[in-house]
N, C-alpha and C. Protein backbone atom coordinates (compact mmCIF):
# COMPACT_ATOMS: atom_id res chain seq x y z
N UNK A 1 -0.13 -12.84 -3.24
CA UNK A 1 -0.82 -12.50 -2.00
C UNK A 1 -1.81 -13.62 -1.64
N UNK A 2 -2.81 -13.68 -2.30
CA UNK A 2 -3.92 -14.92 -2.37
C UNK A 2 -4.33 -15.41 -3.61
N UNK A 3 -4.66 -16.58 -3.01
CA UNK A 3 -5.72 -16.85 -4.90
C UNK A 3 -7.06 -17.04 -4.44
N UNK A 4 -7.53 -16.57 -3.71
CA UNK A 4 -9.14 -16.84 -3.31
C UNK A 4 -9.91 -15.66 -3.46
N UNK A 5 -9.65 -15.26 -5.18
CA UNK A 5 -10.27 -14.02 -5.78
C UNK A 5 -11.39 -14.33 -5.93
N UNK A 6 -12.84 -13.39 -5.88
CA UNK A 6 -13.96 -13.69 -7.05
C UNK A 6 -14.49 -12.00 -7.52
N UNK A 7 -15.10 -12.59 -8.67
CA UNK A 7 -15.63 -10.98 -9.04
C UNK A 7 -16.21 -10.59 -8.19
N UNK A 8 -16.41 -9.13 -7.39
CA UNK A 8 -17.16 -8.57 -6.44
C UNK A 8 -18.73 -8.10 -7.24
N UNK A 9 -19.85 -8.67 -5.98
CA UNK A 9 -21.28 -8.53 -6.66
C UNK A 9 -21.09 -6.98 -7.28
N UNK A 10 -20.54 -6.70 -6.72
CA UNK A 10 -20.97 -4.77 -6.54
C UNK A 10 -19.66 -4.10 -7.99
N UNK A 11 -19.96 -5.31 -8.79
CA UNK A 11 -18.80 -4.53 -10.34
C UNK A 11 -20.44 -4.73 -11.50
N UNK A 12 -19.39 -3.98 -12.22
CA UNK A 12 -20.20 -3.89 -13.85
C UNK A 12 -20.54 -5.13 -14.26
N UNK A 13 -21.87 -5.96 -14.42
CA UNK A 13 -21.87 -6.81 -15.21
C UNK A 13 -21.61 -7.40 -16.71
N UNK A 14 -21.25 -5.86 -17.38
CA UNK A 14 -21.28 -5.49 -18.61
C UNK A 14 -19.57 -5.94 -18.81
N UNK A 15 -18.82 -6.37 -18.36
CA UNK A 15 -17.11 -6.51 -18.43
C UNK A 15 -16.34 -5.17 -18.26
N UNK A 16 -17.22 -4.08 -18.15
CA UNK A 16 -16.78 -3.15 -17.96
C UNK A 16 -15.60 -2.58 -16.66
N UNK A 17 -16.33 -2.35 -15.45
CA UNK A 17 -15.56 -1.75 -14.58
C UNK A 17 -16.04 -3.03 -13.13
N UNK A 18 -14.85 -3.68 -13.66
CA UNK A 18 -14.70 -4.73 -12.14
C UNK A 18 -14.05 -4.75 -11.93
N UNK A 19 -14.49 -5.24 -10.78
CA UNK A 19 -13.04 -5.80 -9.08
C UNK A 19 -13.26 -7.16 -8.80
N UNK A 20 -11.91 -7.29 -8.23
CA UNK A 20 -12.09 -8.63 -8.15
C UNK A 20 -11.64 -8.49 -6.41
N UNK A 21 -11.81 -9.26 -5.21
CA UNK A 21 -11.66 -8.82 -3.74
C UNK A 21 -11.55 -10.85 -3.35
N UNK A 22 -10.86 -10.44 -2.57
CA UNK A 22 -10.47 -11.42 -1.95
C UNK A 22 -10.39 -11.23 0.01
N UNK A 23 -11.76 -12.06 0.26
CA UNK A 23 -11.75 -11.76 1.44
C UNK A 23 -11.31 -12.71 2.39
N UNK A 24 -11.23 -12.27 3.82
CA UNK A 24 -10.06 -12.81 5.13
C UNK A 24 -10.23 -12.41 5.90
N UNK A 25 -9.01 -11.76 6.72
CA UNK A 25 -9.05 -11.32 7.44
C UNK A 25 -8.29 -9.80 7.61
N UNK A 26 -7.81 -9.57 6.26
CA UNK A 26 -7.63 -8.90 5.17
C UNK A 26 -8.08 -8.93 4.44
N UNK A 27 -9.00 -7.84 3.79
CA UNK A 27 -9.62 -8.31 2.14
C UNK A 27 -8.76 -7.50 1.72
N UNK A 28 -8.81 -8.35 0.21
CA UNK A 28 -7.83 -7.29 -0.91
C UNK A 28 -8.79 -7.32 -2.47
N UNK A 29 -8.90 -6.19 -2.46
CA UNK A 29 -9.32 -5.44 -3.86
C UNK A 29 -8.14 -4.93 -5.06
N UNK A 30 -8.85 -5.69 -6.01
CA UNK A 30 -7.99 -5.06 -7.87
C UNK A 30 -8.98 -5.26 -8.93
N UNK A 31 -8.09 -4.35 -9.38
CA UNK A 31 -8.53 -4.55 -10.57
C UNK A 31 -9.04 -5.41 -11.76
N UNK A 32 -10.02 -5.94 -12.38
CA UNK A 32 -9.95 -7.25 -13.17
C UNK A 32 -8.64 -6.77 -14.10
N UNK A 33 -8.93 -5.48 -14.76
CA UNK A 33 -8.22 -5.41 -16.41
C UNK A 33 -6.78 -4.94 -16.13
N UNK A 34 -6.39 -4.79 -14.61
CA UNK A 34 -4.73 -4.83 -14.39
C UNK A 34 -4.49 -5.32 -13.21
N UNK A 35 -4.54 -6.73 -12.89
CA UNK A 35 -4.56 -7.82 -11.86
C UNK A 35 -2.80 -7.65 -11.11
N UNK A 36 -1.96 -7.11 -12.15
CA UNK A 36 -0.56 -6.99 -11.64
C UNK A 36 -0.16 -5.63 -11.29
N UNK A 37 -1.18 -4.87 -11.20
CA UNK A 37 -0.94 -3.47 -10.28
C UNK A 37 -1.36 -3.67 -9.07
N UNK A 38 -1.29 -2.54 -8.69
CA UNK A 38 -1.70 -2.62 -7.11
C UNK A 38 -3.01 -3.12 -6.72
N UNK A 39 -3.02 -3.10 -5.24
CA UNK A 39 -3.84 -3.92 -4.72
C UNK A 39 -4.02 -3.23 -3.34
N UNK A 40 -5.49 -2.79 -3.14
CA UNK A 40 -5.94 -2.20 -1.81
C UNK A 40 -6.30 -3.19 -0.81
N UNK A 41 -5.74 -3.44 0.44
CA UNK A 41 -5.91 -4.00 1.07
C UNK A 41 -6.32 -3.58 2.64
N UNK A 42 -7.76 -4.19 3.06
CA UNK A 42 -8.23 -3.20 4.28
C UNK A 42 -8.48 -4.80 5.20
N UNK A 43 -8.60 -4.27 6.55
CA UNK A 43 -9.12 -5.21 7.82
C UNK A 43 -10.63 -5.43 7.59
N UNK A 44 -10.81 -6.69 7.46
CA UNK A 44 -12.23 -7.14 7.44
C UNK A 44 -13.58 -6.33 7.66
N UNK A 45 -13.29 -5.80 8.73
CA UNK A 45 -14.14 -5.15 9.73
C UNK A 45 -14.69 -3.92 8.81
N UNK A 46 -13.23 -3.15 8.32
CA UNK A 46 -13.62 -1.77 7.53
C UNK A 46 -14.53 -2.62 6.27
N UNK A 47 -13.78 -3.51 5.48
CA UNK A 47 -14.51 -3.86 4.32
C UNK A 47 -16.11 -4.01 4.86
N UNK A 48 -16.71 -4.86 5.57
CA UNK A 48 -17.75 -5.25 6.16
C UNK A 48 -18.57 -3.84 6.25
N UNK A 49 -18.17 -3.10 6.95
CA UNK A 49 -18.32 -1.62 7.04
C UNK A 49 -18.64 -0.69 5.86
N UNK A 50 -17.80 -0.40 5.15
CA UNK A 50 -17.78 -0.30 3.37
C UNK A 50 -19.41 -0.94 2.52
N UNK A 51 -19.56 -2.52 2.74
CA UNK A 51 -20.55 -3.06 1.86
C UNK A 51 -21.95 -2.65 3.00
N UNK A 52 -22.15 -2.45 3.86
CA UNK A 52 -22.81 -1.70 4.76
C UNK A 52 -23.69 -0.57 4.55
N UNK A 53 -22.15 -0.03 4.41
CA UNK A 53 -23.01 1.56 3.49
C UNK A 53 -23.43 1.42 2.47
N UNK A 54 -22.88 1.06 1.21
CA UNK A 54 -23.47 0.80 0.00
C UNK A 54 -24.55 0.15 0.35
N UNK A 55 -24.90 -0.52 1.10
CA UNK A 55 -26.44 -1.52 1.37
C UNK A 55 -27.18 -0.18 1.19
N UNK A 56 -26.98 0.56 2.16
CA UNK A 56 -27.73 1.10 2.34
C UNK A 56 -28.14 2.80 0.95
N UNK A 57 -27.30 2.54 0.42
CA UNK A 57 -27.58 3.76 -1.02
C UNK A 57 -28.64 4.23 -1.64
């Protein structure tokens, strides 16, 4: 799909429970610890939307 993954701020620093997201114009979200399963993929706009709310938690 892409290779312009990075860990997302908003995972476990502990190695525990991360994502890795790759953003566009499509972002796509996975898993770190199963990179060859699926993969959620939303329109910018929603993602943008998404880190928004969490701002605000």
């Amino acid at each position: 799909m892409t290779d312009n993954w990075h860990k997302s701020s908003y995972s476990d620093g502990n190695g525990g429970q991360c994502v890795e997201v790759a953003e566009g114009p499509i972002t796509s979200v996975r898993d770190t610890k199963n990179r060859e399963a699926a993969t959620l993929a939303v329109p910018a706009r929603e993602w943008i939307a998404l880190l928004n709310d969490l701002d605000r938690l």
